[in-house]
PDB file of N, CA and C in Angstrom:
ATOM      1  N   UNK A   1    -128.865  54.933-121.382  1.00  0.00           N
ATOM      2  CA  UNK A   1    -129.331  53.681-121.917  1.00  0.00           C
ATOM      3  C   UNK A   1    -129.621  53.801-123.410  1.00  0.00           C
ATOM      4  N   UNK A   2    -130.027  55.055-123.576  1.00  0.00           N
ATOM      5  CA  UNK A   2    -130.307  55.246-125.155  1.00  0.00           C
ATOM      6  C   UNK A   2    -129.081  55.051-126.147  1.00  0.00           C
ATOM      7  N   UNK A   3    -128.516  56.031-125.436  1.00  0.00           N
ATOM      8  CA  UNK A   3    -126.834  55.816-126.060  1.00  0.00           C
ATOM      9  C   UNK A   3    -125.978  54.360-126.266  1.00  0.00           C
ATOM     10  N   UNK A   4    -125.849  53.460-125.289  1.00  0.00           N
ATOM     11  CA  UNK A   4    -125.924  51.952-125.510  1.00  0.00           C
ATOM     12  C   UNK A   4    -126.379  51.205-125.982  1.00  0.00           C
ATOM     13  N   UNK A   5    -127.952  51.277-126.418  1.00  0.00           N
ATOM     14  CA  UNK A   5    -128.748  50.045-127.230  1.00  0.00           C
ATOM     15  C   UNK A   5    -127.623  50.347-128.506  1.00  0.00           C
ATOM     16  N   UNK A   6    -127.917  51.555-129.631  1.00  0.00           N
ATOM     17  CA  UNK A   6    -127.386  51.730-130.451  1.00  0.00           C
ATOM     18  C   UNK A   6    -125.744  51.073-131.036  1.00  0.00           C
ATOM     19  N   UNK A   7    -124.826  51.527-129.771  1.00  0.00           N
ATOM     20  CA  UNK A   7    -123.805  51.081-129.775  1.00  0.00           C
ATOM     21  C   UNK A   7    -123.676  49.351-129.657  1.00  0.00           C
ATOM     22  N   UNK A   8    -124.809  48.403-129.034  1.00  0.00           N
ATOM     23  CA  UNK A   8    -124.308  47.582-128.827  1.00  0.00           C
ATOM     24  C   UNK A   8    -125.271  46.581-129.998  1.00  0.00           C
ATOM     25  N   UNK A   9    -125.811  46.955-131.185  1.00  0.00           N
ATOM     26  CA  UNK A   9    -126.686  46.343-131.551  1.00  0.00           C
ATOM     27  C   UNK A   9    -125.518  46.256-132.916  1.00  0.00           C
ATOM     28  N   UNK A  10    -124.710  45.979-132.946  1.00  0.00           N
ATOM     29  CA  UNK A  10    -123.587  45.704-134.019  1.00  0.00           C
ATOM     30  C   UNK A  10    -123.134  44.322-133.256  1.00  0.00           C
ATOM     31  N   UNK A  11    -122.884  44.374-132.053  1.00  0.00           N
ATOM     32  CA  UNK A  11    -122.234  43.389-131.258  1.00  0.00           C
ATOM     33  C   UNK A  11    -123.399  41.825-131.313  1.00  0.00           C
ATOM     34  N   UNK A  12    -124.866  41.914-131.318  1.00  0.00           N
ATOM     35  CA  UNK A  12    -125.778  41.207-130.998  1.00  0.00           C
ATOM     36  C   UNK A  12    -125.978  41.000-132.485  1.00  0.00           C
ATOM     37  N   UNK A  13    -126.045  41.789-133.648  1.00  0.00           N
ATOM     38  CA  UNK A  13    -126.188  40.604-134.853  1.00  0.00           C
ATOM     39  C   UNK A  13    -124.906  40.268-135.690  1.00  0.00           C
ATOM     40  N   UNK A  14    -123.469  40.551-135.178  1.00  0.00           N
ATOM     41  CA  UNK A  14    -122.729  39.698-135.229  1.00  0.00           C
ATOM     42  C   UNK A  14    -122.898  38.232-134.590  1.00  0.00           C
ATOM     43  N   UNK A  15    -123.052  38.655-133.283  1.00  0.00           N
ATOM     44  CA  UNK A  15    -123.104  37.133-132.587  1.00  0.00           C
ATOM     45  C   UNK A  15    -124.060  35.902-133.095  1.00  0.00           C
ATOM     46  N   UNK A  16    -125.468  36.595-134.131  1.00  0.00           N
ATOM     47  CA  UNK A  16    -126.506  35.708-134.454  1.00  0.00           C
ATOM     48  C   UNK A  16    -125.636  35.449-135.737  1.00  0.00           C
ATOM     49  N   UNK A  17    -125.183  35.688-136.144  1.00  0.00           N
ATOM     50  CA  UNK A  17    -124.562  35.714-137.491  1.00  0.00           C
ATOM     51  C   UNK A  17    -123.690  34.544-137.437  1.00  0.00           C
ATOM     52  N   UNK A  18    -123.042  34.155-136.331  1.00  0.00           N
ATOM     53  CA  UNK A  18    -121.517  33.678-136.010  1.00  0.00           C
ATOM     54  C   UNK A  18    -122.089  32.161-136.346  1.00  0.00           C
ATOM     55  N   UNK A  19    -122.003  31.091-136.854  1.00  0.00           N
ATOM     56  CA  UNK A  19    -122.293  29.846-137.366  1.00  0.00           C
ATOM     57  C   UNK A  19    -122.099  28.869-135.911  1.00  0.00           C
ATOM     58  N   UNK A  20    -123.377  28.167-135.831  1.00  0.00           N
ATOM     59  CA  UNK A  20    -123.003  27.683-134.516  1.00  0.00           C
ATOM     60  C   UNK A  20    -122.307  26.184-134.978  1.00  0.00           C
ATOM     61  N   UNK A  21    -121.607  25.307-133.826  1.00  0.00           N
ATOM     62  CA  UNK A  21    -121.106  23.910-134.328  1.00  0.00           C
ATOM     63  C   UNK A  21    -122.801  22.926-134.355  1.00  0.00           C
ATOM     64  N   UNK A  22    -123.482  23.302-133.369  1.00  0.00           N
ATOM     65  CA  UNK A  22    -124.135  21.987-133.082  1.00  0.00           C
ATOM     66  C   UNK A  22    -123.858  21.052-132.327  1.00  0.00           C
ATOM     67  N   UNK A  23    -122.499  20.662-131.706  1.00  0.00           N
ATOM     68  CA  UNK A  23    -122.055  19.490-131.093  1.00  0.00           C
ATOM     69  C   UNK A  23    -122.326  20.032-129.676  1.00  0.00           C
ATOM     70  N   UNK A  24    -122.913  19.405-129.025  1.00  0.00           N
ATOM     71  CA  UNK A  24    -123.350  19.406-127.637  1.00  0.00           C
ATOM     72  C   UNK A  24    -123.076  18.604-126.868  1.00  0.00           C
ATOM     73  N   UNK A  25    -122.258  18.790-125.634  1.00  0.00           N
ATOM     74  CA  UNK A  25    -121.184  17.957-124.458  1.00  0.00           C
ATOM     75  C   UNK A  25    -122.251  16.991-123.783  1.00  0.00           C
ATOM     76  N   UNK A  26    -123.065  15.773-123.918  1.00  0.00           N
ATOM     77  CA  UNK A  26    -123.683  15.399-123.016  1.00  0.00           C
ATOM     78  C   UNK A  26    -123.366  14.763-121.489  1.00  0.00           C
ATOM     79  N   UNK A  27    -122.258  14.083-121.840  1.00  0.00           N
ATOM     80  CA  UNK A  27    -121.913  13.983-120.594  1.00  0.00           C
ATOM     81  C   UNK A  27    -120.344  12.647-120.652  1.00  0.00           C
ATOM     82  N   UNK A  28    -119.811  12.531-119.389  1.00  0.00           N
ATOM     83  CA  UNK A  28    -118.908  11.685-119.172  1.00  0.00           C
ATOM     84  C   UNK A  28    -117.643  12.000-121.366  1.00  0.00           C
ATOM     85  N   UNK A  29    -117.566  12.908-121.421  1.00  0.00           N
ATOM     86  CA  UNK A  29    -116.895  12.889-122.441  1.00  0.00           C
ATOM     87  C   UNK A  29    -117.718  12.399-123.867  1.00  0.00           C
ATOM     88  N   UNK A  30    -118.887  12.405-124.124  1.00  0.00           N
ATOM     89  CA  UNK A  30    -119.867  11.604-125.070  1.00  0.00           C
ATOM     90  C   UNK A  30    -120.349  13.191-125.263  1.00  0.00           C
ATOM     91  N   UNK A  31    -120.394  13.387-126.811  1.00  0.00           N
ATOM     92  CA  UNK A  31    -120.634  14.475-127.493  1.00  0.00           C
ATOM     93  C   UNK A  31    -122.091  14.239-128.525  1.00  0.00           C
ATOM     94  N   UNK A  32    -122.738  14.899-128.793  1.00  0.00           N
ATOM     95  CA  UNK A  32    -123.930  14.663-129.985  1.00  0.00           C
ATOM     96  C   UNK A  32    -123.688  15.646-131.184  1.00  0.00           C
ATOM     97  N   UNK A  33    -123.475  15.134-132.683  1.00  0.00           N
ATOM     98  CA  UNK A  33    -122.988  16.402-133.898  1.00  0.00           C
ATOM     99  C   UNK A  33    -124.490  15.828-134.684  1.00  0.00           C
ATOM    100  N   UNK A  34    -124.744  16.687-135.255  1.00  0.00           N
ATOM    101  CA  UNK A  34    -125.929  16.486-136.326  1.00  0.00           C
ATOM    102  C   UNK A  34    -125.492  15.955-137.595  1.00  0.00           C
ATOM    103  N   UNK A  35    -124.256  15.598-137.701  1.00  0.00           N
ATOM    104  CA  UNK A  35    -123.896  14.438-138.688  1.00  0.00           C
ATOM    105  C   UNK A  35    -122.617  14.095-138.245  1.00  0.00           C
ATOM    106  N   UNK A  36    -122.403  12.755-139.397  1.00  0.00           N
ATOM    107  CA  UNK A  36    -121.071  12.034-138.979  1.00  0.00           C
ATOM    108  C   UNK A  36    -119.589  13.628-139.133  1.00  0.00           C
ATOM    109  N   UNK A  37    -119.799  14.394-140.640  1.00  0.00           N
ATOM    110  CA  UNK A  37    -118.739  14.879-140.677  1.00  0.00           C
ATOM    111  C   UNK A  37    -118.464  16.211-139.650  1.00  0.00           C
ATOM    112  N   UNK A  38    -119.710  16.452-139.232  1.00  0.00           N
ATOM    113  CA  UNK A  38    -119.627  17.602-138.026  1.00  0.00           C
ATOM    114  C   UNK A  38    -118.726  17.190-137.100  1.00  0.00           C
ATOM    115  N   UNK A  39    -119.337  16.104-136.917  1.00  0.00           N
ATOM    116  CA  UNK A  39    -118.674  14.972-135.831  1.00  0.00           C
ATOM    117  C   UNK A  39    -116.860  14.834-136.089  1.00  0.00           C
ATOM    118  N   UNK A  40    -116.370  14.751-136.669  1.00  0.00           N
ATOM    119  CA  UNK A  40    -115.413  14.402-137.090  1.00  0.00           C
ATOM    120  C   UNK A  40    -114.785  15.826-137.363  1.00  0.00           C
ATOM    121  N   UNK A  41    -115.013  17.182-137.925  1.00  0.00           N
ATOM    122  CA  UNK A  41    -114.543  18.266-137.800  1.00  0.00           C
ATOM    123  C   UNK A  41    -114.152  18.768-136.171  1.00  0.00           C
ATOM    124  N   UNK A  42    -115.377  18.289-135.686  1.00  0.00           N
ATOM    125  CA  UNK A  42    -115.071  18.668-133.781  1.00  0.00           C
ATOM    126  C   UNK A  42    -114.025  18.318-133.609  1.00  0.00           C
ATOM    127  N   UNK A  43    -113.416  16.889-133.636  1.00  0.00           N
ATOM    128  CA  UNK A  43    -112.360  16.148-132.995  1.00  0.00           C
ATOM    129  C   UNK A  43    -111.178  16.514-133.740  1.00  0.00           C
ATOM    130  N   UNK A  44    -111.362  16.657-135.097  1.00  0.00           N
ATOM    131  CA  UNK A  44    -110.354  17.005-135.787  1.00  0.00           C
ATOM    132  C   UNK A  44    -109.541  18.200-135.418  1.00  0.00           C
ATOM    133  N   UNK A  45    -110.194  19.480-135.044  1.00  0.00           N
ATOM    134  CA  UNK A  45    -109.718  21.034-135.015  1.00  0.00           C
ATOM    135  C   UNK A  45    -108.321  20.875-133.476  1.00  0.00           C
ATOM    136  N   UNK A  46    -108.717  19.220-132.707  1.00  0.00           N
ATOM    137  CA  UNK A  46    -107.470  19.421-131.856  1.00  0.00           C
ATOM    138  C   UNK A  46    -106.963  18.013-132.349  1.00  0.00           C
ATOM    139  N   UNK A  47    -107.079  17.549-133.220  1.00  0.00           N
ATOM    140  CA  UNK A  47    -105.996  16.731-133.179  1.00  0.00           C
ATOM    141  C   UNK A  47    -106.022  15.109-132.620  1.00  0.00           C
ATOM    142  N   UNK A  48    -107.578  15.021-132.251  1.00  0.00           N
ATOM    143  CA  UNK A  48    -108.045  14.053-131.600  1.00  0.00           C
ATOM    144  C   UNK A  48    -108.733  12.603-132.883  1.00  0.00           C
ATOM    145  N   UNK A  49    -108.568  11.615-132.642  1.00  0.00           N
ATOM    146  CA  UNK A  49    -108.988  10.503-133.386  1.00  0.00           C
ATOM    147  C   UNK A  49    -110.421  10.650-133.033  1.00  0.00           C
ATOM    148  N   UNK A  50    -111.608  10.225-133.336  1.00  0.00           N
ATOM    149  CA  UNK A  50    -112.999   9.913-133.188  1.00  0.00           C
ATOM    150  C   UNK A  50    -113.391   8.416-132.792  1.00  0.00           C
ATOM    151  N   UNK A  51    -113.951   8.113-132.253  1.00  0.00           N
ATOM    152  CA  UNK A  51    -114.799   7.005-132.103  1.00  0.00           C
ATOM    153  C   UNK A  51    -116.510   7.302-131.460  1.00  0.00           C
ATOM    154  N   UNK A  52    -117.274   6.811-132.972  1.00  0.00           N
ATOM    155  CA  UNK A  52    -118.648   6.694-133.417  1.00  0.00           C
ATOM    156  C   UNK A  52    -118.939   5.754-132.014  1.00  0.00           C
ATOM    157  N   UNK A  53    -120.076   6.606-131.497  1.00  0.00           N
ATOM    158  CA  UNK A  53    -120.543   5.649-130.240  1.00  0.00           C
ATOM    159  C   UNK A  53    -122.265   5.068-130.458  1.00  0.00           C
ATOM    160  N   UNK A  54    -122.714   4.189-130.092  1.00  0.00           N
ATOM    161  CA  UNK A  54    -124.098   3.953-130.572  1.00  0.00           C
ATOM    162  C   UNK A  54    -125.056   4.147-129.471  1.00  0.00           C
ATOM    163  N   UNK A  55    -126.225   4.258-129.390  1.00  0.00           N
ATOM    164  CA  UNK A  55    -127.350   4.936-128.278  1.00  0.00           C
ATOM    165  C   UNK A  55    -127.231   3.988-126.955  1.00  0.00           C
ATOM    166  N   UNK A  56    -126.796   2.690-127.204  1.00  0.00           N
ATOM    167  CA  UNK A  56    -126.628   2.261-125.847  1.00  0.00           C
ATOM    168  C   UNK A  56    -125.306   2.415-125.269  1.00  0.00           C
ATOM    169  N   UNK A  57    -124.971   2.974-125.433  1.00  0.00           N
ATOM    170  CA  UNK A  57    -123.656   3.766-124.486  1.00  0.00           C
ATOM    171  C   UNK A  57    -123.856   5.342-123.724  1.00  0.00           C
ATOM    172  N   UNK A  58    -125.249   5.857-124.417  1.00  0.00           N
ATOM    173  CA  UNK A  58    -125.801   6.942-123.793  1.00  0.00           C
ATOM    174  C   UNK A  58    -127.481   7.326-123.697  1.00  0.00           C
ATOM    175  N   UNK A  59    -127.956   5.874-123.191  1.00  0.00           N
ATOM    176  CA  UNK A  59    -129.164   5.436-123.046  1.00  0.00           C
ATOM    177  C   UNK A  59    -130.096   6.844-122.183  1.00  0.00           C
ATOM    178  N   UNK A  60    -129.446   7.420-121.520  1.00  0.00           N
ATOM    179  CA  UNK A  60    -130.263   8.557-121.088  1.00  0.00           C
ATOM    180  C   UNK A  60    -130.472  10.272-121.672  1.00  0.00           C
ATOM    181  N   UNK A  61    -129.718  10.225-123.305  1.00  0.00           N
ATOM    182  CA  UNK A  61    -130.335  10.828-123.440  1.00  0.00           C
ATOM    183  C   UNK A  61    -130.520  11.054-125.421  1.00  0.00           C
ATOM    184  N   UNK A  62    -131.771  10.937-125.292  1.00  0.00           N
ATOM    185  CA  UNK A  62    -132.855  10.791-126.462  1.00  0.00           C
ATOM    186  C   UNK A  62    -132.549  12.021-127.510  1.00  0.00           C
ATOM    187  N   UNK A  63    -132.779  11.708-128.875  1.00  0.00           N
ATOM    188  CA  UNK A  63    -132.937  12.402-130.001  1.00  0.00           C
ATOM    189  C   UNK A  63    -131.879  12.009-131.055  1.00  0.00           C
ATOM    190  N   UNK A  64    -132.008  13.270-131.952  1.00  0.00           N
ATOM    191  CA  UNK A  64    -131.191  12.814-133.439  1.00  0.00           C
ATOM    192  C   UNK A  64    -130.014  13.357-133.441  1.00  0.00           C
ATOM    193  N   UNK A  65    -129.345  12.611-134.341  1.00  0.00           N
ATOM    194  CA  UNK A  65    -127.583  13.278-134.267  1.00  0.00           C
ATOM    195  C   UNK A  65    -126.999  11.530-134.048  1.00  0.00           C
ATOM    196  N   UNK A  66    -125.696  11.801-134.210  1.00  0.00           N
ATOM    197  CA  UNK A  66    -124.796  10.870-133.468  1.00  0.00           C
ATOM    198  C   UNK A  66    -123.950  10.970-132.499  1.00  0.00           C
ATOM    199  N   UNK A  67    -123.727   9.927-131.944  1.00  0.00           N
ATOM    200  CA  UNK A  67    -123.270  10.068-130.491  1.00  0.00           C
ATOM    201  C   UNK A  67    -121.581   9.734-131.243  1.00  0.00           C
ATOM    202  N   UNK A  68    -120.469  10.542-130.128  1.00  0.00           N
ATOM    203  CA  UNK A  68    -119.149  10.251-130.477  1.00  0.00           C
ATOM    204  C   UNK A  68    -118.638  10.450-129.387  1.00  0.00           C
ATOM    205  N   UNK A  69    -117.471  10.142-129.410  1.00  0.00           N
ATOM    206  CA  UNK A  69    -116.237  10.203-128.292  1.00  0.00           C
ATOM    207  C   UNK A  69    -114.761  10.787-128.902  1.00  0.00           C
ATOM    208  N   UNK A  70    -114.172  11.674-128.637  1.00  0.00           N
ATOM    209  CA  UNK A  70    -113.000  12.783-128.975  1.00  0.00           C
ATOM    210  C   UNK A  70    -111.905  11.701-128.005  1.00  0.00           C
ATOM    211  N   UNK A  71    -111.473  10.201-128.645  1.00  0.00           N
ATOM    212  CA  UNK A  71    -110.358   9.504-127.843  1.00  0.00           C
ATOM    213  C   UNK A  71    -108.828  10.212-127.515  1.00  0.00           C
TER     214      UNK A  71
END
């Protein structure tokens, strides 16, 4: 075990290192980015158009960011 922490503690602050997106799958295809252009990089990297969705289309679930859809 001694021999492993060492070896694997290159692997664990790469991974903290690695830039996260932020965009989080909430549900039925409805995504949350912490801004519009996050938002729009997500959909972009496949090729997908965007459409900006507003809180009553995903009334159950609360906080900041914007809501989108990857059409």
């Amino acid at each position: 075990m001694r021999r492993l922490l060492p070896a694997l503690l290159p692997f664990v602050i790469a991974g903290c290192a690695t830039p996260q997106t932020g965009v989080l799958r909430l549900n039925d295809g409805i995504f949350r980015a912490s801004s519009q252009q996050e938002a729009e990089a997500y959909c972009r990297k496949d090729g997908n158009p965007i459409r900006f969705l507003q809180q009553a289309d995903a009334p159950t679930t609360p906080g900041s960011g914007v809501l989108f859809r990857c059409d």
